[in-house]
Protein backbone atom coordinates (compact mmCIF):
# COMPACT_ATOMS: atom_id res chain seq x y z
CA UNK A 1 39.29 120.14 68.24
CA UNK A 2 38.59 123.52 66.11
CA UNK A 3 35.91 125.67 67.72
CA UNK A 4 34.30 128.93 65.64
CA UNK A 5 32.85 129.71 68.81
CA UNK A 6 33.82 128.82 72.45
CA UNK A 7 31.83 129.81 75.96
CA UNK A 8 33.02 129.05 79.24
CA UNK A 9 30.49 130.32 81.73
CA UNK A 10 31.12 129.10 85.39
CA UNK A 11 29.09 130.89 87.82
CA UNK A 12 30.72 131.96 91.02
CA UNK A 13 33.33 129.53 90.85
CA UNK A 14 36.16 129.07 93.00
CA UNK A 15 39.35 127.76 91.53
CA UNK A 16 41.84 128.27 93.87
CA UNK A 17 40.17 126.31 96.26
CA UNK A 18 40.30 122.98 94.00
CA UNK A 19 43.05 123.66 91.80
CA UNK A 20 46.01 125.85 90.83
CA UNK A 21 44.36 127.90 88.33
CA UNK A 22 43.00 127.61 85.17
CA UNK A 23 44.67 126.44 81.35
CA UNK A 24 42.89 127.30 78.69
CA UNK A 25 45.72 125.70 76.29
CA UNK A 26 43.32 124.95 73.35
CA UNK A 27 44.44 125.54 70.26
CA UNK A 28 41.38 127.07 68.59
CA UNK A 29 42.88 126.30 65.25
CA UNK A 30 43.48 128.05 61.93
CA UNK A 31 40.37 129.88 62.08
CA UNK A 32 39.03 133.53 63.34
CA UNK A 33 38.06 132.23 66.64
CA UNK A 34 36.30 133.47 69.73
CA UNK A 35 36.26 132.35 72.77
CA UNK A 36 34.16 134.02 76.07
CA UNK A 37 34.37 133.19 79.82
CA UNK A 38 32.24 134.27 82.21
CA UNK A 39 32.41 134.25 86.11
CA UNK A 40 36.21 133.05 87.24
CA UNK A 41 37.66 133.54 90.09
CA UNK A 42 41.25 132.52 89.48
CA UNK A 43 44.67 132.56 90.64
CA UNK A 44 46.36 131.58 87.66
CA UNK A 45 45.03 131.87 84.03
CA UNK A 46 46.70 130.37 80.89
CA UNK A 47 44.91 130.95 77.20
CA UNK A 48 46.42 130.01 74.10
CA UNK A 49 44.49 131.36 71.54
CA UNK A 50 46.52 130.08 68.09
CA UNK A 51 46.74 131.07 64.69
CA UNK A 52 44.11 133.71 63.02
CA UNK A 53 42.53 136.74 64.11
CA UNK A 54 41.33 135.54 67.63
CA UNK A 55 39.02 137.27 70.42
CA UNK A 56 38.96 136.30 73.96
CA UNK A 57 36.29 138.08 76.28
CA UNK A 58 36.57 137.96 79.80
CA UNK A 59 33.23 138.98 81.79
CA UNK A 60 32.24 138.72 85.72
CA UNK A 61 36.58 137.74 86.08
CA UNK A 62 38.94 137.61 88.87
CA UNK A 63 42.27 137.13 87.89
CA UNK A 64 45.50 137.10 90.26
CA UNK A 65 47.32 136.28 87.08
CA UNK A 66 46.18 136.46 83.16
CA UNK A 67 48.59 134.71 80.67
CA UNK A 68 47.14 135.18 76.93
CA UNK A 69 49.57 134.03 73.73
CA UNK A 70 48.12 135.27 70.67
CA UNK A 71 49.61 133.07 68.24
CA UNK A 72 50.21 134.33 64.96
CA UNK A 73 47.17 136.53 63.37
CA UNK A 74 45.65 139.68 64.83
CA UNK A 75 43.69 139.19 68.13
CA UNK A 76 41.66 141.29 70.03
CA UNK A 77 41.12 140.63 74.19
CA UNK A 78 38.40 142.13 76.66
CA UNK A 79 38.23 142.29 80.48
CA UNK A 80 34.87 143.48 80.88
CA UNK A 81 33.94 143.83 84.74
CA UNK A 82 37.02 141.95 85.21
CA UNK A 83 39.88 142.72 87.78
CA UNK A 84 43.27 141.38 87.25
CA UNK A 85 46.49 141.56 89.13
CA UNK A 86 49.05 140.87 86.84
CA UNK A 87 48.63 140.17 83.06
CA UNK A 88 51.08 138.66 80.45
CA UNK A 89 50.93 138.66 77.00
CA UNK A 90 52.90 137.07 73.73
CA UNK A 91 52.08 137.74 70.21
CA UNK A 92 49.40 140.18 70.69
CA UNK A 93 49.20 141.67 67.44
């Protein structure tokens, strides 16, 4: 599935208490895509953003861990009002 545009909102969500974390693995395709979530609370976070010149906002986040892979293209990424713990990156150009 190719997105332009992507928005997770979850409000006041608890993920570690139902699951591991959270994989955004969704290739958002060949495109300049963007792609906002709002309101996690997480212990584990996986985004694969793919090819093109990507942005990923994070709003209203708690992260223990942020994993983000870029992909190929330039890519921008926000934590706005966000705290996170420990973050990863690959291919954040």
């Amino acid at each position: 599935m190719t997105f332009s545009t992507l928005a997770i909102l979850i409000v006041r969500s608890k993920l570690q208490e139902s699951c591991h974390g959270l994989i955004l693995n969704s290739n958002l395709g060949y495109d300049d895509d963007s792609l906002v979530v709002v309101g996690i609370d997480s212990s584990m976070t996986y985004v694969n953003l793919g090819p093109g010149a990507d942005k990923a906002a994070f709003t209203l986040c708690n992260f223990v861990t942020l994993m983000v892979n870029g992909g190929s293209g330039t890519d921008i990424v926000s934590l706005i009002t966000s705290t996170i713990r420990t973050f990863y990156q690959l291919n954040l150009h």
